[in-house]
Protein backbone atom coordinates (compact mmCIF):
# COMPACT_ATOMS: atom_id res chain seq x y z
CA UNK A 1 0.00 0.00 0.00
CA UNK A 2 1.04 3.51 -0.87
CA UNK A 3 1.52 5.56 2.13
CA UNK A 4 2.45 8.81 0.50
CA UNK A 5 0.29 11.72 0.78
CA UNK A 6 -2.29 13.51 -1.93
CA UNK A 7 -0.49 15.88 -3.83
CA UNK A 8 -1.89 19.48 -2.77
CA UNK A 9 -4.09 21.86 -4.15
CA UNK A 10 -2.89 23.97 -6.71
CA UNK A 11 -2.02 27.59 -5.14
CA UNK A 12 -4.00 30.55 -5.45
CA UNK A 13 -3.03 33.87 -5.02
CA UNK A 14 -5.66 34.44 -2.73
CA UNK A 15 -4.53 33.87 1.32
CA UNK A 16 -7.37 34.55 4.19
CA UNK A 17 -6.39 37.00 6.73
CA UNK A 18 -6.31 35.41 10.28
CA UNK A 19 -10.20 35.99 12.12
CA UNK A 20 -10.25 38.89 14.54
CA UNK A 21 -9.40 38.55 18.13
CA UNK A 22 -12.62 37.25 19.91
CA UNK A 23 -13.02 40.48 21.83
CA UNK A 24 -13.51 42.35 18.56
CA UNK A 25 -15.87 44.90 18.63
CA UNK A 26 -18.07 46.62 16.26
CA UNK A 27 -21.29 46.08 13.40
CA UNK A 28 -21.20 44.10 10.60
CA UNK A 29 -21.30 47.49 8.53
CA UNK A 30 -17.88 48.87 10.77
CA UNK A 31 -15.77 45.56 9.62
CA UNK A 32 -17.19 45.70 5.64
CA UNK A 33 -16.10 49.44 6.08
CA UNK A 34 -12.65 48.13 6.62
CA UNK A 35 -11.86 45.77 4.01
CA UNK A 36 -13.14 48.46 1.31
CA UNK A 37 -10.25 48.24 -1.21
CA UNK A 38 -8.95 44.76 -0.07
CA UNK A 39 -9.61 41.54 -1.53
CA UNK A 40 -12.37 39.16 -0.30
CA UNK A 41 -13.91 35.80 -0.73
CA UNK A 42 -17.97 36.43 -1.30
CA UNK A 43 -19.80 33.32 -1.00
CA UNK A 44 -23.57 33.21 -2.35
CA UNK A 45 -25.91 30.97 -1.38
CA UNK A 46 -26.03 28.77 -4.24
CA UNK A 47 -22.45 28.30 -3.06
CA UNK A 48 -20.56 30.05 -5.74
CA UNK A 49 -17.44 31.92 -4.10
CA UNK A 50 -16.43 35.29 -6.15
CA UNK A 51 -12.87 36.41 -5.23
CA UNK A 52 -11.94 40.23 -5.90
CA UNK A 53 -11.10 43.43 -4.55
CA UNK A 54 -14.16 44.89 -3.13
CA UNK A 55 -14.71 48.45 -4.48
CA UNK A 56 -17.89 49.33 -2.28
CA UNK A 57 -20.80 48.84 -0.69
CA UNK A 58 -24.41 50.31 0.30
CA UNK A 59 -26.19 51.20 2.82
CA UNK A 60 -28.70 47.57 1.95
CA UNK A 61 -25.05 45.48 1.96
CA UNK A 62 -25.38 45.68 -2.05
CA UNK A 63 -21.61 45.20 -3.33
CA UNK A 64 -19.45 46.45 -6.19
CA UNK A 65 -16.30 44.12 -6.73
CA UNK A 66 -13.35 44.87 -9.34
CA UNK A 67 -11.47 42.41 -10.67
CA UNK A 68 -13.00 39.28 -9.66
CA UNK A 69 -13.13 35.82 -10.44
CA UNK A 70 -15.98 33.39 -10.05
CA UNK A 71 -14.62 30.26 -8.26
């Protein structure tokens, strides 16, 4: 029997930052303020993941995303 591993995943350029400290305060609305201009992961419901650099956002959590890639 073969014991070595499963070669891994190919890389992507995209790396998740670490989740906040537990004691983290502040809205939903403060932390989407603060990745404005950074890139995200968006995962829909359907399960369809969109990676980009998220340009902005409304005051109903509509988003606008710039170059972006459906995954």
């Amino acid at each position: 029997m073969d014991n070595t591993p499963p070669p891994a995943p190919p890389a992507d350029d995209f790396t998740p930052p670490p989740p906040p400290p537990a004691a983290a305060s502040g809205s939903p609305t403060d932390f989407l303020k603060n990745v404005v201009g950074k890139r995200v992961v968006v995962r829909l419901t359907s399960g369809v993941d969109y990676r980009g650099v998220l340009s902005c956002l409304d005051g109903y959590m509509n988003i606008a995303m710039e170059q972006t890639e459906e995954h």
